[in-house]
Structure formats: structure tokens, C-alpha cells
C-alpha atoms as a PDB file:
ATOM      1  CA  UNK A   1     -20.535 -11.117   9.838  1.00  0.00           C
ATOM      2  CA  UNK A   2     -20.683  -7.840  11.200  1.00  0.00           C
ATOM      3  CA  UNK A   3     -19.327  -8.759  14.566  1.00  0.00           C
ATOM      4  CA  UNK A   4     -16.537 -10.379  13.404  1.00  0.00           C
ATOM      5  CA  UNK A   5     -15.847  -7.357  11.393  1.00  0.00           C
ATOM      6  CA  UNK A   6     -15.984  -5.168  14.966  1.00  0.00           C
ATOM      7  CA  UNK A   7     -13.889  -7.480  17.045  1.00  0.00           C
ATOM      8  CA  UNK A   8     -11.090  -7.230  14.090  1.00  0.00           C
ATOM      9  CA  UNK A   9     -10.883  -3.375  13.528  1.00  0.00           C
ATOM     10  CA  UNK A  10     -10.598  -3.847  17.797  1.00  0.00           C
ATOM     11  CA  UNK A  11      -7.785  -6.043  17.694  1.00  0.00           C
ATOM     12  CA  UNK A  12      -6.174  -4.748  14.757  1.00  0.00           C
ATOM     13  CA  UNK A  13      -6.302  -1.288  17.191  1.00  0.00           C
ATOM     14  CA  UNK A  14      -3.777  -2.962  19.133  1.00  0.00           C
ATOM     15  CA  UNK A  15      -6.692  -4.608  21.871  1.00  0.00           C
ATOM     16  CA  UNK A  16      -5.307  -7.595  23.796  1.00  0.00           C
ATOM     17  CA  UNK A  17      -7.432 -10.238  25.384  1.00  0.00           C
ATOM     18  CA  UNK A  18     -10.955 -10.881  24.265  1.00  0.00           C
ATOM     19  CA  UNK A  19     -13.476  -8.515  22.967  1.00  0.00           C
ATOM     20  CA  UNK A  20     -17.091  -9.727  24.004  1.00  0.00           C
ATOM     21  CA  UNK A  21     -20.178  -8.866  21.971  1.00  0.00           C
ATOM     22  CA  UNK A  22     -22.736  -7.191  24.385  1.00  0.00           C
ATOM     23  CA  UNK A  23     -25.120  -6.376  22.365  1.00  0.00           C
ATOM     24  CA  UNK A  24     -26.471  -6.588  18.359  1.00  0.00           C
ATOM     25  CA  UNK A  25     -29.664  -5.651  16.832  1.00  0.00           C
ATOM     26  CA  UNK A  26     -31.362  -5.387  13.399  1.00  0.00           C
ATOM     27  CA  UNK A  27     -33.544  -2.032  12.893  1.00  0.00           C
ATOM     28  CA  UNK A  28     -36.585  -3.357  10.288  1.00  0.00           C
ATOM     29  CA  UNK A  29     -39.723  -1.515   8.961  1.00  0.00           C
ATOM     30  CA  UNK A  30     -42.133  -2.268   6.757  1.00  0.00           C
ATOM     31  CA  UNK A  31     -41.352  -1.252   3.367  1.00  0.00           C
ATOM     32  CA  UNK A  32     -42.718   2.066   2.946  1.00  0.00           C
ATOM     33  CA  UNK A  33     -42.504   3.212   6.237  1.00  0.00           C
ATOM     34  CA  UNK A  34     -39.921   5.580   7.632  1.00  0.00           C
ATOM     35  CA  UNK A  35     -39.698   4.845  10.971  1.00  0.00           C
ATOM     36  CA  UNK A  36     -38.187   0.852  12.069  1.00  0.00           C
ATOM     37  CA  UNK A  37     -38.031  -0.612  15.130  1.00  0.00           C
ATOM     38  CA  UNK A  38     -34.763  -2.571  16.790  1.00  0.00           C
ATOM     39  CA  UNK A  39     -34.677  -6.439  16.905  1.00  0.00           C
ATOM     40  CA  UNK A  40     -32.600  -8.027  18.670  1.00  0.00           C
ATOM     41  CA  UNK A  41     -30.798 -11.268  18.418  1.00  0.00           C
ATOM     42  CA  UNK A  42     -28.203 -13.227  20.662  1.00  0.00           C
ATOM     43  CA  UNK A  43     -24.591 -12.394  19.878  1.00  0.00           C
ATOM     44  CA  UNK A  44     -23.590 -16.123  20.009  1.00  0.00           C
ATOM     45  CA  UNK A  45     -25.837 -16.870  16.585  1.00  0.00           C
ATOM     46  CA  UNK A  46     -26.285 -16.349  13.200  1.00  0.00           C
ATOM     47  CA  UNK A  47     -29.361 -13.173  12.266  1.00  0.00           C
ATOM     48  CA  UNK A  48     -32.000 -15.621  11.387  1.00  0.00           C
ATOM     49  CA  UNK A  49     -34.063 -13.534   8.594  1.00  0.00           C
ATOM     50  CA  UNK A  50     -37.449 -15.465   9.812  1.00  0.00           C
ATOM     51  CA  UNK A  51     -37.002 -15.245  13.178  1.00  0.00           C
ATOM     52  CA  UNK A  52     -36.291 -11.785  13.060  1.00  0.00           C
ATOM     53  CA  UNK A  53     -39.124 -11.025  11.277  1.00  0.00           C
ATOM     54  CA  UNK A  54     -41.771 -12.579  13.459  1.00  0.00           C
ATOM     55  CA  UNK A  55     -39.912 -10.817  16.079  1.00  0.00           C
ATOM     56  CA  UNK A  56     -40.371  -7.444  14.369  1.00  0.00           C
ATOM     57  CA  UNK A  57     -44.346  -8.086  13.674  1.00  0.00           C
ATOM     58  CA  UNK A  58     -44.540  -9.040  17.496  1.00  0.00           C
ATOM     59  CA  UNK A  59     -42.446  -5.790  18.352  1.00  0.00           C
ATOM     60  CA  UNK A  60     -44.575  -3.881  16.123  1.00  0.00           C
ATOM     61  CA  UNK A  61     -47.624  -5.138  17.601  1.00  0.00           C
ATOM     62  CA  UNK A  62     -46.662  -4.691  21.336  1.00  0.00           C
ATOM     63  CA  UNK A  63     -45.775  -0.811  20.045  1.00  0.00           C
ATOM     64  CA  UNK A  64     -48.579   0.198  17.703  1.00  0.00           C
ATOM     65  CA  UNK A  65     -51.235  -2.476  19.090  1.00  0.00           C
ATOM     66  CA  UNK A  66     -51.160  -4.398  15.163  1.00  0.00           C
ATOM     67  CA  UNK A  67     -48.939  -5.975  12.977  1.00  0.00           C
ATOM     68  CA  UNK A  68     -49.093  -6.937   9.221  1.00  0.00           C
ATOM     69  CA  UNK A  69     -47.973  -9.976   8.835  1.00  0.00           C
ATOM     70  CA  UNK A  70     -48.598 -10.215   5.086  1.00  0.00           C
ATOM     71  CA  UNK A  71     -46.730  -7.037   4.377  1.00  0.00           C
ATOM     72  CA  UNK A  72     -42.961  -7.275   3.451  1.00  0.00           C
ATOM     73  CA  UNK A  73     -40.131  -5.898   6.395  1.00  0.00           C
ATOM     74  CA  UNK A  74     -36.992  -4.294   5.189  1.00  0.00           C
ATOM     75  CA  UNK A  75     -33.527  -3.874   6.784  1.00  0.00           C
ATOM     76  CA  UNK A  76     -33.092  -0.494   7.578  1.00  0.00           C
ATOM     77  CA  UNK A  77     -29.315  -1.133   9.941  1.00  0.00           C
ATOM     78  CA  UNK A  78     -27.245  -3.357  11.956  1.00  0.00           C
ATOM     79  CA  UNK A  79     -26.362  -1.620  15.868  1.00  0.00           C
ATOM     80  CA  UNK A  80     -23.874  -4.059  17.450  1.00  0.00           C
ATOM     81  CA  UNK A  81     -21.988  -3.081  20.966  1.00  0.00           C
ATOM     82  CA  UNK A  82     -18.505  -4.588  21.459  1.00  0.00           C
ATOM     83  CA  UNK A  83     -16.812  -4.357  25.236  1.00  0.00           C
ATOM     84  CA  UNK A  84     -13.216  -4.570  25.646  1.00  0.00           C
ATOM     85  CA  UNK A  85     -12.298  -4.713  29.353  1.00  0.00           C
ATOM     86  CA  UNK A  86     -10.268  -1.682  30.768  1.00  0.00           C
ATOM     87  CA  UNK A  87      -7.600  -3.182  31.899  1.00  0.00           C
ATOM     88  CA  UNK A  88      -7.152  -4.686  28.721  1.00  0.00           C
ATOM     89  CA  UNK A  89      -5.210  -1.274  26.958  1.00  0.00           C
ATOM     90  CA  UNK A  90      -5.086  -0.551  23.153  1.00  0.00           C
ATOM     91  CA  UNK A  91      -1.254  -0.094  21.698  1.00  0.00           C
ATOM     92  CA  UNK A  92      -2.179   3.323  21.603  1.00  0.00           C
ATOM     93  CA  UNK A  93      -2.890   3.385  25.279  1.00  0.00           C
ATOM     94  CA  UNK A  94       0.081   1.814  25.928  1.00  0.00           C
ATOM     95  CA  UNK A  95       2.377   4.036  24.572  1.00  0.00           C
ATOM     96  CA  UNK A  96       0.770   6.812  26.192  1.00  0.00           C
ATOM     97  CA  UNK A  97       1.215   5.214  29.156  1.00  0.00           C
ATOM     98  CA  UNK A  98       4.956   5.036  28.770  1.00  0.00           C
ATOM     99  CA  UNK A  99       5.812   8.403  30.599  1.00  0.00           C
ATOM    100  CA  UNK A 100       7.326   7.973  34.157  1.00  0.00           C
ATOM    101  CA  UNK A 101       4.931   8.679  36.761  1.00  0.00           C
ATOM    102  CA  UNK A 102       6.874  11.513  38.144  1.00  0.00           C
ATOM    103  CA  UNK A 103       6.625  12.898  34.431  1.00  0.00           C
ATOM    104  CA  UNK A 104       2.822  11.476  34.523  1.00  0.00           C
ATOM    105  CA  UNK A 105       2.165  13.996  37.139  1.00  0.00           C
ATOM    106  CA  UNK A 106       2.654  17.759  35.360  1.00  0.00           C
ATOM    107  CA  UNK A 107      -0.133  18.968  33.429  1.00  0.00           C
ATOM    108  CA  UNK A 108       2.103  19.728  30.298  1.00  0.00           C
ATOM    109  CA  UNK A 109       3.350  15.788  30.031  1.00  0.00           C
ATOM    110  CA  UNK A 110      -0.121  15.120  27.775  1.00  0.00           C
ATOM    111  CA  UNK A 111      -0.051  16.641  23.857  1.00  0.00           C
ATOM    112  CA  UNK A 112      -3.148  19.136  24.525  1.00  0.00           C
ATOM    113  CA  UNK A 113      -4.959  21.934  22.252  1.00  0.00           C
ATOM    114  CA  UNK A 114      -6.901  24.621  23.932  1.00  0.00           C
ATOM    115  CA  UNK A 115     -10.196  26.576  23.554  1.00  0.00           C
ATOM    116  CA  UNK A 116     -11.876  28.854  25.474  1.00  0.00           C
ATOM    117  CA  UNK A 117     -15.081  28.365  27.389  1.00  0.00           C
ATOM    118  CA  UNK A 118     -17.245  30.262  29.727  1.00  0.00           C
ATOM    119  CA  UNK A 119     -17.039  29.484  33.720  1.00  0.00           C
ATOM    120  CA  UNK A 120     -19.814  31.835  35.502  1.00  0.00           C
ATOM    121  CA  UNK A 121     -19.919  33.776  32.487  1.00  0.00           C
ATOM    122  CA  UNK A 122     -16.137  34.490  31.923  1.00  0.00           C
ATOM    123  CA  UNK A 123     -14.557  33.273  28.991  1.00  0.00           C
ATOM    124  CA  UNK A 124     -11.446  30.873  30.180  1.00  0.00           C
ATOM    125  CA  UNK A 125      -8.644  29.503  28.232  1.00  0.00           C
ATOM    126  CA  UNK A 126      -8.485  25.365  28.817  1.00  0.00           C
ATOM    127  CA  UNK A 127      -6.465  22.663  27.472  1.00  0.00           C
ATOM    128  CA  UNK A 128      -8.062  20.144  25.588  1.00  0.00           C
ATOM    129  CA  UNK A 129      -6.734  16.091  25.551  1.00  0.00           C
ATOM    130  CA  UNK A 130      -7.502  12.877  24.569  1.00  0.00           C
ATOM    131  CA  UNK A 131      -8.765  10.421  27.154  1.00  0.00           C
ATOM    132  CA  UNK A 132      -6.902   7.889  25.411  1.00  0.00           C
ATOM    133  CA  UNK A 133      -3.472  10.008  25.983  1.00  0.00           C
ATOM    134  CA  UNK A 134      -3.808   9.759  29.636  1.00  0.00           C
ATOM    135  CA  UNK A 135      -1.655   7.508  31.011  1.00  0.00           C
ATOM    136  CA  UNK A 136      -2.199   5.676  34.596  1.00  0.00           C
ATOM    137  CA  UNK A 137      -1.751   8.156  37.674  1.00  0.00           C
ATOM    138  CA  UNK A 138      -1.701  11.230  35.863  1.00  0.00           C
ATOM    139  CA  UNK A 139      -3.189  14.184  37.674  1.00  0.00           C
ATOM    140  CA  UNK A 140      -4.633  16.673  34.900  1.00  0.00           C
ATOM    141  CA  UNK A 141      -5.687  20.160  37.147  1.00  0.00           C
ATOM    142  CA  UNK A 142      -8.687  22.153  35.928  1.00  0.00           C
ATOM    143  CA  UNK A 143      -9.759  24.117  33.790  1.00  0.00           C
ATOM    144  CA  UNK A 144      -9.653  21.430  31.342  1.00  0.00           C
ATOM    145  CA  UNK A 145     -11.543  19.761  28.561  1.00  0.00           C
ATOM    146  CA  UNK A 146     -11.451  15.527  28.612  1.00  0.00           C
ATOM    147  CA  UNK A 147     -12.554  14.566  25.261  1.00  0.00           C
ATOM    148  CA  UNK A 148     -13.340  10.409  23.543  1.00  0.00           C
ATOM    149  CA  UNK A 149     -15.386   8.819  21.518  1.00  0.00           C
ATOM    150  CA  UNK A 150     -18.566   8.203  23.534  1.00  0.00           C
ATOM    151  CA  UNK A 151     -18.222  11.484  25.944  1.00  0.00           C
ATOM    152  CA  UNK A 152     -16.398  14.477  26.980  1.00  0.00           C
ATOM    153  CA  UNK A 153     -15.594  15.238  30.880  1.00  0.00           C
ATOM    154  CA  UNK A 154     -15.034  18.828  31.906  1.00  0.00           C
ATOM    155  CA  UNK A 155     -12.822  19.589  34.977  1.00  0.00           C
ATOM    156  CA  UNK A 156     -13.707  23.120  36.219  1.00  0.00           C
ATOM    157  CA  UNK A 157     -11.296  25.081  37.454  1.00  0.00           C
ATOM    158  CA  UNK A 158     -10.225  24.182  41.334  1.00  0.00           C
ATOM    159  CA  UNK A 159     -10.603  20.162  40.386  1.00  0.00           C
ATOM    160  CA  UNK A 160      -7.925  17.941  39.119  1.00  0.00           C
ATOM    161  CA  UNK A 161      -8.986  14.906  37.002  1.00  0.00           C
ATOM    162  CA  UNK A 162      -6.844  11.868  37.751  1.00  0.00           C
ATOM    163  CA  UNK A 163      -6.917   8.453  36.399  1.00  0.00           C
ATOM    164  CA  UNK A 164      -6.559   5.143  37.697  1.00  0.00           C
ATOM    165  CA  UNK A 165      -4.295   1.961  37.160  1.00  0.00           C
ATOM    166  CA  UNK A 166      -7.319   0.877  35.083  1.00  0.00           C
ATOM    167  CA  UNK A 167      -7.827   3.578  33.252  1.00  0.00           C
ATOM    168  CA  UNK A 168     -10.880   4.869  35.463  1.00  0.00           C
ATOM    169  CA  UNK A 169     -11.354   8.936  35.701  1.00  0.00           C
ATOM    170  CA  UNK A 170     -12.365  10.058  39.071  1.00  0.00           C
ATOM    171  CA  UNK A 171     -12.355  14.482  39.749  1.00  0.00           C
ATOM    172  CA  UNK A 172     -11.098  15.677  42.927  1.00  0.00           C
ATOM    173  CA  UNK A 173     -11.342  18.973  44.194  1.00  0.00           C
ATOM    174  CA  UNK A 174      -8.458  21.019  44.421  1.00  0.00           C
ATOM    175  CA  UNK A 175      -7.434  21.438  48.158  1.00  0.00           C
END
């Protein structure tokens, strides 16, 4: 099962505690068509194929105002959402973690890259790191670039990015 499948590649990451399943969904279509529409189906059971077919037909109505029932519904994908607490830290977050926090504190403590961007139309050199490489209590001044899977923050120049004993980024400005 597919979910299964997530929570594993989680805890084989190095995630402790439990992963919980917040969301997972079917995409169907009828065969022939190229656009599908997301069913979804609770993350404690099994995809039931008939179930989620009457549930597509009764999506499909509620969107297009008809349904064919007699017609046949394909799979088109499988979207399932995993959560894994923050205070819960991946090995990897762990051992980024391991600086002191006096270390924690200087902007050059985090393995960074650098690019340049444009603030008010000048073109600025800024470091680049991981979220991930962060480590509690670390203060990361501006400019800088904040980059992970699901988003990027930017800290403009004058604002320092600093995270929390959860793991939580919050931007201050510089005083």
C-alpha cells in the first residue's frame, strides 16, 4: 500500500515517533478523457475500487452537472500527505543540530552556496542553505536564501531568520 510505502522511506530517513497519514486520494477519469478528478478515501482503510468509483461519478456530477455511470473510470494517480510532527527531527536534523549554540549563532556555522539576486533593483550576493541544516537557535542575518522541499523563505537584507527549539522559522528585523 502506498502509505505504508511513505511512512517507511520517512522512517528509514531517520523520523522518530509516528508518522500520521493526513490525507490520500485517487485522481480517476473516464477513459478517454484527459482531465480526472481527486477522490478521496479515509487513510485508516483499504481504496475500495467500487466505492471509489461511485464516488468519482457523484464528483463528476456535482462538477460537470452529469455523470456516466455506464462508462468505464481509469486511475490516472495516487496523492497521499504524510505529517511528521516537528519536534519529532530526522537523523539528518539531528546532526545538524549538533553545533554548540554559541557556534549555532555565526552565520558561517551552516554549509551555504551563494547566488546573486536583485534587492530594489541591485544585484546582491546571498548565501543559500538548507532548512534542514539549521539547527535550533541559530540566527541566520539577511541577505539570505532559505531553501526545502515544499518552499523557499527569503530574508532581505536588515532581517535575521532564526529558528526555534522546534524547528519553527520566525524573521526579525535587524535592530
Amino acid at each position: 500500500m502506498p502509505v505504508d510505502q511513505a511512512s517507511d522511506e520517512l522512517r528509514d530517513a531517520g523520523a522518530d515517533g509516528r508518522v500520521e497519514v493526513i490525507r490520500q486520494a485517487v485522481a480517476l477519469r473516464y477513459q478517454g478523457q484527459s482531465s480526472s478528478l481527486e477522490v478521496e478515501w479515509p487513510s485508516d482503510s483499504e481504496a475500495d475500487p467500487e466505492k471509489l468509483r461511485v464516488q468519482f461519478h457523484s464528483a463528476h456530477h456535482m462538477r460537470y452537472g452529469f455523470e456516466r455511470t455506464q462508462h468505464p473510470v481509469e486511475l490516472v494517480g495516487v496523492a497521499i500527505s504524510v505529517e511528521l510532527p516537528l519536534n519529532q527531527r530526522t537523523a539528518a536534523d539531528r546532526k545538524a543540530a549538533a553545533t554548540t549554540d554559541a557556534d549555532a549563532k555565526k552565520r558561517d556555522d551552516v554549509s551555504a552556496d551563494s547566488r546573486l539576486i536583485s534587492f530594489a533593483e541591485q544585484p546582491v550576493e546571498v548565501i543559500v542553505v538548507q532548512r534542514a541544516e539549521l539547527p535550533p537557535h541559530h540566527r541566520l542575518p539577511g541577505p539570505a536564501v532559505i531553501e526545502q522541499a515544499d518552499t523557499t523563505t527569503l530574508v532581505p537584507p536588515d532581517w535575521i531568520a532564526c529558528t526555534g527549539d522546534a524547528g519553527e522559522l520566525t524573521l526579525e528585523r535587524a535592530t
